[in-house]
Protein backbone atom coordinates (compact mmCIF):
# COMPACT_ATOMS: atom_id res chain seq x y z
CA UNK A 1 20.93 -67.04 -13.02
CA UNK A 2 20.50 -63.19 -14.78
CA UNK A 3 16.93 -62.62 -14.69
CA UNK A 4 16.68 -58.96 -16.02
CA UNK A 5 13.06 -57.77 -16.71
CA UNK A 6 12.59 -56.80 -21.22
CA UNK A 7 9.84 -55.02 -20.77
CA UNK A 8 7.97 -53.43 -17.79
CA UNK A 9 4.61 -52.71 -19.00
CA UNK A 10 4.86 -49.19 -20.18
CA UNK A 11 6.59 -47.93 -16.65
CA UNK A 12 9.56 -46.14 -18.03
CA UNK A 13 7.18 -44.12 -20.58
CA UNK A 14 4.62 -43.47 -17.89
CA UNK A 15 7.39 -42.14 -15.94
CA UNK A 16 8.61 -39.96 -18.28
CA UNK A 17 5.33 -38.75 -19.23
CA UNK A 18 4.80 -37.67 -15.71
CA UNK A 19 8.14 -35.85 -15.33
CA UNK A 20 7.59 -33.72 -18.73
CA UNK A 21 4.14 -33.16 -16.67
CA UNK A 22 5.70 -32.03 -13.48
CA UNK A 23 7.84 -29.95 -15.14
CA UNK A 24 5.31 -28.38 -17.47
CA UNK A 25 3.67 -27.50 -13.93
CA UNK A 26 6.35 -25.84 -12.30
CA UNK A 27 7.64 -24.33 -15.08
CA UNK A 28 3.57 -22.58 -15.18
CA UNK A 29 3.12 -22.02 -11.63
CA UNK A 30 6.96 -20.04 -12.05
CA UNK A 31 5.23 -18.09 -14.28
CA UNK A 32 2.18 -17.53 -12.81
CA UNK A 33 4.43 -16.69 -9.46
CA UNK A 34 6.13 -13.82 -11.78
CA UNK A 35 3.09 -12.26 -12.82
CA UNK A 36 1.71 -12.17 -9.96
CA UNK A 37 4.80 -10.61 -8.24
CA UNK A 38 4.83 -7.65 -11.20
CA UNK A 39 1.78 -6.82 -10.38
CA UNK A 40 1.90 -6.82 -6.82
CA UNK A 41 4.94 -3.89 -7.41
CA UNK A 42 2.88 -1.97 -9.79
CA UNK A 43 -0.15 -1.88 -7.34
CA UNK A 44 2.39 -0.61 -4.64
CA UNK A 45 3.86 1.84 -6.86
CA UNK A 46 0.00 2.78 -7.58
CA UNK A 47 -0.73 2.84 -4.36
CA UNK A 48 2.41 5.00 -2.91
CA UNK A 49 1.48 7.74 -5.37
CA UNK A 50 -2.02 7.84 -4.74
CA UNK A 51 -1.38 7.92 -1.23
CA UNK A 52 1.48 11.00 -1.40
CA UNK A 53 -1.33 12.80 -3.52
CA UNK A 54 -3.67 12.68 -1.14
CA UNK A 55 -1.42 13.82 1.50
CA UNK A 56 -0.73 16.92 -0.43
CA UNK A 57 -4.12 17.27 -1.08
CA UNK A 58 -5.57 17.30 2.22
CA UNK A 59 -2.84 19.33 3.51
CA UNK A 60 -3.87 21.76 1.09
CA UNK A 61 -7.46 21.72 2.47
CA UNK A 62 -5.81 21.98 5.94
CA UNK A 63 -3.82 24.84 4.75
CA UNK A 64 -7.32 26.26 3.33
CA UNK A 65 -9.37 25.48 6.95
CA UNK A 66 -6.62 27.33 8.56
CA UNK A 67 -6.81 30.67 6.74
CA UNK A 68 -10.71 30.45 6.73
CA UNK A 69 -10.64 29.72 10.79
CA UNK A 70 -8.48 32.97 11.08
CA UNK A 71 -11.08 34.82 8.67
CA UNK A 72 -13.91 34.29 10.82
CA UNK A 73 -12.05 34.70 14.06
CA UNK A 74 -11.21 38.03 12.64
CA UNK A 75 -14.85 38.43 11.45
CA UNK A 76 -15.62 37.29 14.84
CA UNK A 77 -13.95 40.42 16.27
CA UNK A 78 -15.06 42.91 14.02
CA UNK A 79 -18.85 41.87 14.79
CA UNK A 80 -19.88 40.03 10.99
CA UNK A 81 -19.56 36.47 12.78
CA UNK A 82 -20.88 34.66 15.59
CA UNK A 83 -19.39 32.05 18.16
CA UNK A 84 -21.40 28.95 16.21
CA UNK A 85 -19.30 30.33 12.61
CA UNK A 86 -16.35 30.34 14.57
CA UNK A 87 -16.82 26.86 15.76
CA UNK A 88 -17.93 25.00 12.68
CA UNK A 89 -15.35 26.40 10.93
CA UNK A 90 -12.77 25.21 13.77
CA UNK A 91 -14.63 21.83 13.38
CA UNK A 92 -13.65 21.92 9.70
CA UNK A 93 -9.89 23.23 10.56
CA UNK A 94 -9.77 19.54 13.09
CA UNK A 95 -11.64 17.34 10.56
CA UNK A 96 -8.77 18.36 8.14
CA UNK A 97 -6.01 17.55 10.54
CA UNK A 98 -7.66 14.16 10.89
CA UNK A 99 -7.75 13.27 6.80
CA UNK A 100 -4.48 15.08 6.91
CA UNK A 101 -3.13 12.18 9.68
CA UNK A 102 -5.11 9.17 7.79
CA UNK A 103 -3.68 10.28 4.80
CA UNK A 104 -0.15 10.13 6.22
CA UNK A 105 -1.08 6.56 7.39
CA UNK A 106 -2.07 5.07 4.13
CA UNK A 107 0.69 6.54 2.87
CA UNK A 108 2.86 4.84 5.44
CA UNK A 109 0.88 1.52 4.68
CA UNK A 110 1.44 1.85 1.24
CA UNK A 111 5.34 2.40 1.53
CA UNK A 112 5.74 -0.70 3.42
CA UNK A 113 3.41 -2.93 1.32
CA UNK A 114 5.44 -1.62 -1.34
CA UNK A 115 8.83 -2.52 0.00
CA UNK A 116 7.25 -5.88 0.80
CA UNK A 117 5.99 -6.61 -2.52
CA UNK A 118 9.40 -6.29 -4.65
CA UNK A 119 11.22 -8.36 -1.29
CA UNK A 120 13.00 -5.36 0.63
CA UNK A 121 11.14 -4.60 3.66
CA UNK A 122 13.73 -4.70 6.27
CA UNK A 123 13.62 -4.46 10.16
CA UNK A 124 14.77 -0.78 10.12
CA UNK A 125 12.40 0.34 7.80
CA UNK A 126 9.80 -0.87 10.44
CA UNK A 127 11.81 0.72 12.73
CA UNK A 128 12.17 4.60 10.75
CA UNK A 129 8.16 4.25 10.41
CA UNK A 130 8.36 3.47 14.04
CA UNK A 131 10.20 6.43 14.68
CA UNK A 132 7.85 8.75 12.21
CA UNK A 133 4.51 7.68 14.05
CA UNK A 134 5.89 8.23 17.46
CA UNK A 135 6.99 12.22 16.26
């Protein structure tokens, strides 16, 4: 004896409901994935150029903290400065270094988050930053 079912209480349309569903899902968290991926790259991006700017920039001051140390070791010599204007200003000239190094850093940080973002951080470019932070 055939004993084939007519009519299973709705299953096939539930099923089929539920598939248009799961697809619906995926085909939102895909593009949900997407966005957030673009924008992930465009904060890097964001973020690489702020940090190279600030490099500059606080090389710059460096630079500056530099010629002013030499101005007041000069001044120093000809009598217009004391010892304490000497040694602020060399405080200045090694607080400038430092931003100048943390600047560097981010800007490091930002390169690899970068790279990481848009999927091509690779071991040697952990390796060249390696290579750059040990001198």
């Amino acid at each position: 004896m055939l004993n084939v079912p007519i009519y299973q209480g709705g299953f096939v349309n539930s099923r089929v409901r539920e598939t248009i569903s799961l697809q619906d899902k995926a085909r939102a968290d895909l593009e949900s994935a997407r966005r957030a991926a673009i924008t992930n790259a465009q904060d890097g991006f964001s973020g690489v150029n702020s940090a190279a700017a600030a490099v500059r920039a606080f090389q710059q001051a460096a630079a500056s903290a530099e010629v002013a140390l030499q101005s007041n070791i000069l001044g120093q010599e000809v009598g217009i400065r004391t010892n304490l204007d000497v040694l602020l200003v060399q405080q200045n000239v090694f607080t400038a270094r430092r931003d100048v190094a943390n600047a560097y850093f981010q800007y490091i940080i930002a390169v690899l988050r970068l790279k990481a973002s848009v999927g091509s951080l690779t071991e040697q470019d952990l390796e060249e930053m390696n290579r750059r932070l040990g001198g």
